[in-house]
N, C-alpha and C. Protein backbone atom coordinates (compact mmCIF):
# COMPACT_ATOMS: atom_id res chain seq x y z
N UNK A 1 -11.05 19.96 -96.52
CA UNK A 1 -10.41 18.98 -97.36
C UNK A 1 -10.41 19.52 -98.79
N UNK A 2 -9.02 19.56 -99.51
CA UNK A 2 -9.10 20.11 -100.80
C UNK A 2 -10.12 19.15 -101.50
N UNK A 3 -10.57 20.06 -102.88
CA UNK A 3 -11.72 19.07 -103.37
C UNK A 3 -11.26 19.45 -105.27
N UNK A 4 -11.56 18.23 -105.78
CA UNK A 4 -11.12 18.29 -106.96
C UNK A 4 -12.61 18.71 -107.88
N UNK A 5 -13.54 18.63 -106.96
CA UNK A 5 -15.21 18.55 -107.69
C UNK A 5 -15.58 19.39 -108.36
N UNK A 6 -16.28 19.51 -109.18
CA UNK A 6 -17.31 20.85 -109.68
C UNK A 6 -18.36 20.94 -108.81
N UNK A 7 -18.59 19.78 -107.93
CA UNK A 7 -19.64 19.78 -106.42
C UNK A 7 -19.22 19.86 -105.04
N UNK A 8 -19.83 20.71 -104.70
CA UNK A 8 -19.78 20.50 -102.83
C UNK A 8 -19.06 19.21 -102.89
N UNK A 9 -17.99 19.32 -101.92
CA UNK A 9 -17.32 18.41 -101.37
C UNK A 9 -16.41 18.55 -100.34
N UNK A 10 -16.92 17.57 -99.20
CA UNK A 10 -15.83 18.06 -97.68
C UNK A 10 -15.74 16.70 -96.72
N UNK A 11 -15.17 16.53 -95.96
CA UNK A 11 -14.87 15.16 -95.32
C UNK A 11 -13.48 15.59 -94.38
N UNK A 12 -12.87 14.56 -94.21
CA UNK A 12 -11.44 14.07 -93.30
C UNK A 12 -10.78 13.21 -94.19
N UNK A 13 -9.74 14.16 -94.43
CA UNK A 13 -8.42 13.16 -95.59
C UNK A 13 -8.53 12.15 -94.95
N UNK A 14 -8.65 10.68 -95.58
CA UNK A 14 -8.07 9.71 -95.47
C UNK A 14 -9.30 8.80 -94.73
N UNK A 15 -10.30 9.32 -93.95
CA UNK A 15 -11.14 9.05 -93.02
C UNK A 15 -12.83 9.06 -93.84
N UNK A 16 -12.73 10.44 -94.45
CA UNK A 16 -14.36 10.28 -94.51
C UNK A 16 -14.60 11.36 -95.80
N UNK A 17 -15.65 11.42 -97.02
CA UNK A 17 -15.57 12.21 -97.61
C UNK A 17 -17.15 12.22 -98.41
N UNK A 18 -17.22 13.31 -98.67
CA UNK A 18 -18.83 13.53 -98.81
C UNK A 18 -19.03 14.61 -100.17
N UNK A 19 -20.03 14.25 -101.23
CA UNK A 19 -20.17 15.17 -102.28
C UNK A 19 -21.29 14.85 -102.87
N UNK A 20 -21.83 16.23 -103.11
CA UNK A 20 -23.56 16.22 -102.88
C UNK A 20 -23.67 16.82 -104.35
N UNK A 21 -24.65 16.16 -105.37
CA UNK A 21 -24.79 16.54 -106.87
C UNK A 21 -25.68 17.73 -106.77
N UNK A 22 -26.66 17.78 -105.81
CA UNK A 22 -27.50 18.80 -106.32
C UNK A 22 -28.47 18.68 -107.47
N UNK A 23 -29.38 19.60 -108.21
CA UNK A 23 -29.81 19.80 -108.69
C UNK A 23 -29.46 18.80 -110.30
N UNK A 24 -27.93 18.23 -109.97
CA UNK A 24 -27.24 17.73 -111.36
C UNK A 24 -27.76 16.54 -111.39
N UNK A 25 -27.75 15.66 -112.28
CA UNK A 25 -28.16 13.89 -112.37
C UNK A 25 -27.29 13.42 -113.09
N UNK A 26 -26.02 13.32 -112.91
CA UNK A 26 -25.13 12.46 -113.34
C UNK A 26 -25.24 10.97 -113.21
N UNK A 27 -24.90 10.36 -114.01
CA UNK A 27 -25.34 8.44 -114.27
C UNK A 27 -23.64 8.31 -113.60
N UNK A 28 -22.81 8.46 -113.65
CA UNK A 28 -21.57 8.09 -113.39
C UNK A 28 -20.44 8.93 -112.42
N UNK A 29 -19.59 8.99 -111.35
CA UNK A 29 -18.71 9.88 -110.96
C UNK A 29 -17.08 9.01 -110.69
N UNK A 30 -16.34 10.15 -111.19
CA UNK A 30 -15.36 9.24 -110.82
C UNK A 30 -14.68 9.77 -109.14
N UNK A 31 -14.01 9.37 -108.75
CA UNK A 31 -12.96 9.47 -107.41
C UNK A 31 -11.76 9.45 -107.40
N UNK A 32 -11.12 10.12 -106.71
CA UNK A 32 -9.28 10.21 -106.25
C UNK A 32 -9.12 10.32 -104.82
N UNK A 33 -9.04 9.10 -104.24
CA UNK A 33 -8.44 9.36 -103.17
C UNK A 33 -7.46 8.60 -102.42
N UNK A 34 -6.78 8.75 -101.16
CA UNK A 34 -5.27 8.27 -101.09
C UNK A 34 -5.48 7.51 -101.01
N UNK A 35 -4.22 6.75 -101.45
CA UNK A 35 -3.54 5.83 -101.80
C UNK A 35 -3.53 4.82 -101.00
N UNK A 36 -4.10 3.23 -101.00
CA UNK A 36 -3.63 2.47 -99.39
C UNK A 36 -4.73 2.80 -98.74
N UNK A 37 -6.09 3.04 -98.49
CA UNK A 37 -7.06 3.46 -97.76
C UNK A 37 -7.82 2.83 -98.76
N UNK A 38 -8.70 1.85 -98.02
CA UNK A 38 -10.22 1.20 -98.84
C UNK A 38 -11.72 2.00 -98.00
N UNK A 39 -12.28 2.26 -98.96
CA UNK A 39 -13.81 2.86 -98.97
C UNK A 39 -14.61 2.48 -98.73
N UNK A 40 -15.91 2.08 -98.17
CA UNK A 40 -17.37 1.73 -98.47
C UNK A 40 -17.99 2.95 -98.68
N UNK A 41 -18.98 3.08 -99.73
CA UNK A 41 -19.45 3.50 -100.54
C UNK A 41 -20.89 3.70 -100.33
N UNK A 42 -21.85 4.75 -99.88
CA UNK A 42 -23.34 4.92 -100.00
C UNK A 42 -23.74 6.00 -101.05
N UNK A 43 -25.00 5.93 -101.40
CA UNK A 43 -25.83 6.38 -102.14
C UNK A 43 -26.82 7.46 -101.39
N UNK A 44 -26.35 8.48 -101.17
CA UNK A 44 -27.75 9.09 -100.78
C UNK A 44 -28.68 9.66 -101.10
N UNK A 45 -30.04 9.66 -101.18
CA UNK A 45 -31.35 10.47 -102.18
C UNK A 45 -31.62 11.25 -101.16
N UNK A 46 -31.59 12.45 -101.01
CA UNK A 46 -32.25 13.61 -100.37
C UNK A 46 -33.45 13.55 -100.34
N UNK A 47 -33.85 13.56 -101.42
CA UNK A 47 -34.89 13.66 -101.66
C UNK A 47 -35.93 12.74 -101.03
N UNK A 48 -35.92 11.19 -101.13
CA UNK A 48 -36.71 10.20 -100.86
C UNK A 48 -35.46 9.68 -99.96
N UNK A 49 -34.82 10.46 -98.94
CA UNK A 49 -34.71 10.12 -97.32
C UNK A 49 -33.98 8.35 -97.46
N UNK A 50 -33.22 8.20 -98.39
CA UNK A 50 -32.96 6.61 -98.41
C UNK A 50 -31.16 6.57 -98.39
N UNK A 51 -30.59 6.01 -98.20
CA UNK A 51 -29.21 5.53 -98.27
C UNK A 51 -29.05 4.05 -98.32
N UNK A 52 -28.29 3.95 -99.64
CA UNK A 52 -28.03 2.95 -100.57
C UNK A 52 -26.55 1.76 -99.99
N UNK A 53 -26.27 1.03 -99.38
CA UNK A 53 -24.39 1.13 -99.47
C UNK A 53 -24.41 0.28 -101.07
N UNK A 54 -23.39 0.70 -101.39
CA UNK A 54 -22.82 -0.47 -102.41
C UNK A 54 -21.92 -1.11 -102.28
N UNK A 55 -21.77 -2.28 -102.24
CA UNK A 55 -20.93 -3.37 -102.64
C UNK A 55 -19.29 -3.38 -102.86
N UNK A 56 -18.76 -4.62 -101.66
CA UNK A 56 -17.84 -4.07 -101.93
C UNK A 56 -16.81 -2.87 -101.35
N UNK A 57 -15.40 -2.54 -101.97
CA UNK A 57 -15.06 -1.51 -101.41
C UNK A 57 -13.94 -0.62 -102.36
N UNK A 58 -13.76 0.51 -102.15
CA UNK A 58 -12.72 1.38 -103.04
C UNK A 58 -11.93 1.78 -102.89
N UNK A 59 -11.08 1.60 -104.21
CA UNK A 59 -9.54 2.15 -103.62
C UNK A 59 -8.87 3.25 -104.43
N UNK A 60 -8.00 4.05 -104.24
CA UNK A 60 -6.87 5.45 -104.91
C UNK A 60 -8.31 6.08 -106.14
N UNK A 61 -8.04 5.29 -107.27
CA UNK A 61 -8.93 5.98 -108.52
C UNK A 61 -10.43 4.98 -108.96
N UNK A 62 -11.27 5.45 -108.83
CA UNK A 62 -12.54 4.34 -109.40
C UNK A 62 -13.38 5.65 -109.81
N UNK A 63 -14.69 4.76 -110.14
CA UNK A 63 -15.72 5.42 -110.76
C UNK A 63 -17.12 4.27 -110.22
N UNK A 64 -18.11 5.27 -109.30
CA UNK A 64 -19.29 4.95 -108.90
C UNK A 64 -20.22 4.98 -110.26
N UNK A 65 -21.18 4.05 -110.43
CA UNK A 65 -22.42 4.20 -111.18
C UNK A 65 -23.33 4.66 -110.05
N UNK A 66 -23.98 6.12 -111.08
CA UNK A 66 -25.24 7.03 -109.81
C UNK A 66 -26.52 6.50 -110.64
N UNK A 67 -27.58 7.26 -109.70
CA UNK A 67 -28.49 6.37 -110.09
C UNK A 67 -29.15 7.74 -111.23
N UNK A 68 -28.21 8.70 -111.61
CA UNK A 68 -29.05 9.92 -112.63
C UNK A 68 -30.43 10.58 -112.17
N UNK A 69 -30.20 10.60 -110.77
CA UNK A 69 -31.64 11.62 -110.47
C UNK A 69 -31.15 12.95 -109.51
N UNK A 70 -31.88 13.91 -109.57
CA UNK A 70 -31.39 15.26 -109.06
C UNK A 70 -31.55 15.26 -107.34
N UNK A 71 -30.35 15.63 -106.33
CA UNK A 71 -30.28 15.67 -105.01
C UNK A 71 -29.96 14.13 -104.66
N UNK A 72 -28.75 13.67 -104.79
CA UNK A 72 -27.79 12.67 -104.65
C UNK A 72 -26.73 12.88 -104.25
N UNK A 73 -26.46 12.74 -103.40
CA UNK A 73 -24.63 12.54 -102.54
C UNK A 73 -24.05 11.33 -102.27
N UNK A 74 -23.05 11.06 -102.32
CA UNK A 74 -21.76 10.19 -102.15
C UNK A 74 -21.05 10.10 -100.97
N UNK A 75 -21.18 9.06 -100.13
CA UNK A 75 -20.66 9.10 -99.07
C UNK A 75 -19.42 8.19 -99.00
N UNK A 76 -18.44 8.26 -98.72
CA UNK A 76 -17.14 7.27 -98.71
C UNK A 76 -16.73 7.43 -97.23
N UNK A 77 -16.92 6.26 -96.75
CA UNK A 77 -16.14 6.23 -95.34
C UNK A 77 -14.99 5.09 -95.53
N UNK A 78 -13.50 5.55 -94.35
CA UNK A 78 -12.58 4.52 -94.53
C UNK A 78 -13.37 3.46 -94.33
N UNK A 79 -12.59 2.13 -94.10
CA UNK A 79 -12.57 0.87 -94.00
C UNK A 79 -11.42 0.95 -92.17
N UNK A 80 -11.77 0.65 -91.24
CA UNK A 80 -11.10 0.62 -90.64
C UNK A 80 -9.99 -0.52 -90.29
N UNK A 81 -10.97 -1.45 -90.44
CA UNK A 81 -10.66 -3.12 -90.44
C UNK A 81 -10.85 -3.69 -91.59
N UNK A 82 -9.88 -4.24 -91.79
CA UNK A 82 -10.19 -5.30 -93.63
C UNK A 82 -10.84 -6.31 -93.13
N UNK A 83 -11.13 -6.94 -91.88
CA UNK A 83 -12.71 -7.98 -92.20
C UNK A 83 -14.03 -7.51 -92.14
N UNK A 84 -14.17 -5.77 -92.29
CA UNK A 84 -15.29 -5.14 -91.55
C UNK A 84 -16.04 -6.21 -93.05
């Protein structure tokens, strides 16, 4: 999957997409993805083995608040069903 990131990033257009900070601690990231496809959204800490979901769901352009600690990834899976 093309990736617009300065981070690891790989998934299934439209389906599933994944990007791992690494060593970085960014407080904020933004997203681009198609158009007409809604998201749910996790948090993952490598580190302390936890996954977060957040709230809610995403669409074409947004911006996640991270939690600024090092070894954090982003998980976006479609929405298959709008009453999921």
């Amino acid at each position: 999957m093309p990736s617009e990131s300065d981070f690891p990033a790989g998934g299934v257009e439209g389906r599933y997409h994944l990007t791992y900070f690494g060593a970085a601690q960014p407080g904020a990231r933004s997203f681009t993805l198609r158009p007409g496809t809604s998201y749910r959204a996790e948090i993952i800490d490598t580190w302390n083995m936890t996954v977060t979901e957040l709230p809610g769901t995403y669409e074409d352009e947004f911006t996640l608040t991270l939690p600024g600690r090092p070894y954090i990834a982003v998980r976006l899976r479609a929405v298959e069903d709008k009453n999921e």
